[in-house]
Protein backbone atom coordinates (compact mmCIF):
# COMPACT_ATOMS: atom_id res chain seq x y z
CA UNK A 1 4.54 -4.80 -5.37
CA UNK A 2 1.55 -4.85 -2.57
CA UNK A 3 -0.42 -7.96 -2.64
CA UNK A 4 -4.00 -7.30 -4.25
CA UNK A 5 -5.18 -9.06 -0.69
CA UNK A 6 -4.33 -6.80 1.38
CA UNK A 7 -6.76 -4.52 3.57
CA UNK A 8 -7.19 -1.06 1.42
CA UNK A 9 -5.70 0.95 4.55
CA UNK A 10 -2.54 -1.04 4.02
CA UNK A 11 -2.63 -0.25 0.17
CA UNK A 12 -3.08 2.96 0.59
CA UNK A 13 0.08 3.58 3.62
CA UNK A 14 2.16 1.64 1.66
CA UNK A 15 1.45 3.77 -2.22
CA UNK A 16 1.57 7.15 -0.16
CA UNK A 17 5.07 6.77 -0.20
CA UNK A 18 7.26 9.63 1.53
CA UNK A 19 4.09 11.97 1.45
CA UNK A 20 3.02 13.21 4.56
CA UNK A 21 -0.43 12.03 5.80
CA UNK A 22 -1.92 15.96 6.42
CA UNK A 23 -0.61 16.43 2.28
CA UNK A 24 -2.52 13.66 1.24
CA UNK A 25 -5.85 14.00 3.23
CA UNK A 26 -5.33 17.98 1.45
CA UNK A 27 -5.13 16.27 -1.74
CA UNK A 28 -8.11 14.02 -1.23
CA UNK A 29 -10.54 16.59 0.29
CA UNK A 30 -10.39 14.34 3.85
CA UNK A 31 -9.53 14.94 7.21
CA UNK A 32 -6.02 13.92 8.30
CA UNK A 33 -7.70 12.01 11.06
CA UNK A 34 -9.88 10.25 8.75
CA UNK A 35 -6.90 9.23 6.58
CA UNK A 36 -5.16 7.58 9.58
CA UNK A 37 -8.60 5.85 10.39
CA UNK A 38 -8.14 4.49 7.07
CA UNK A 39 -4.97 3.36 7.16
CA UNK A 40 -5.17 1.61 10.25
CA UNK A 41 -8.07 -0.19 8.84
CA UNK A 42 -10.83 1.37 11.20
CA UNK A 43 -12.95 2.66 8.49
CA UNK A 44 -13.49 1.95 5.15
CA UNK A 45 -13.22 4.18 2.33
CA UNK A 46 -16.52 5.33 0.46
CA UNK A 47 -16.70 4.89 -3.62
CA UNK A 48 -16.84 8.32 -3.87
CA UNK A 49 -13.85 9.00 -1.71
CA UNK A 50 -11.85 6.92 -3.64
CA UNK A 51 -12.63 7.80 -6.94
CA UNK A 52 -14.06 11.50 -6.57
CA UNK A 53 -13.18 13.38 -10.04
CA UNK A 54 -10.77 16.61 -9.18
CA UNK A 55 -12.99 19.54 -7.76
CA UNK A 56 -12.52 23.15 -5.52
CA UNK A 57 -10.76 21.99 -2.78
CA UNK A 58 -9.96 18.44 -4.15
CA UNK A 59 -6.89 17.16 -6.86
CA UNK A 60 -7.86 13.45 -6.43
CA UNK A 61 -9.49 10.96 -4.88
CA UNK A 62 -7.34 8.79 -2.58
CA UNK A 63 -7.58 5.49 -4.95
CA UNK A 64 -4.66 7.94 -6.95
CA UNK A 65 -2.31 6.87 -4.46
CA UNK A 66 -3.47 2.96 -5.70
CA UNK A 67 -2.03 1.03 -9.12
């Protein structure tokens, strides 16, 4: 279990598992490069990022890969 604490970018590295980082910014709609900005805690998500409904081009929003 990840601490509730922790920075989001953290969260997010550690609940991606074994996926590879260009799979789950495909998944999300986002920019690989984003992603790892992200999850080395440069940026900060947006709400709609996080919790965008499925669309064309987009299966989830990345707070799928949080509990």
């Amino acid at each position: 279990m990840v601490a509730a604490d922790l920075p989001i970018g953290d969260r997010i590295r550690h609940y991606r598992g074994g996926r590879r980082q260009d799979a789950v910014a495909g998944l999300v709609g986002i920019t690989p490069d984003y992603l790892s900005q992200i999850g080395r805690n440069l940026k900060v998500p947006s709400l709609p990022i996080l919790y965008a409904p499925p669309r064309r081009g987009r299966r989830c929003g990345l707070g799928a890969f949080l509990p």
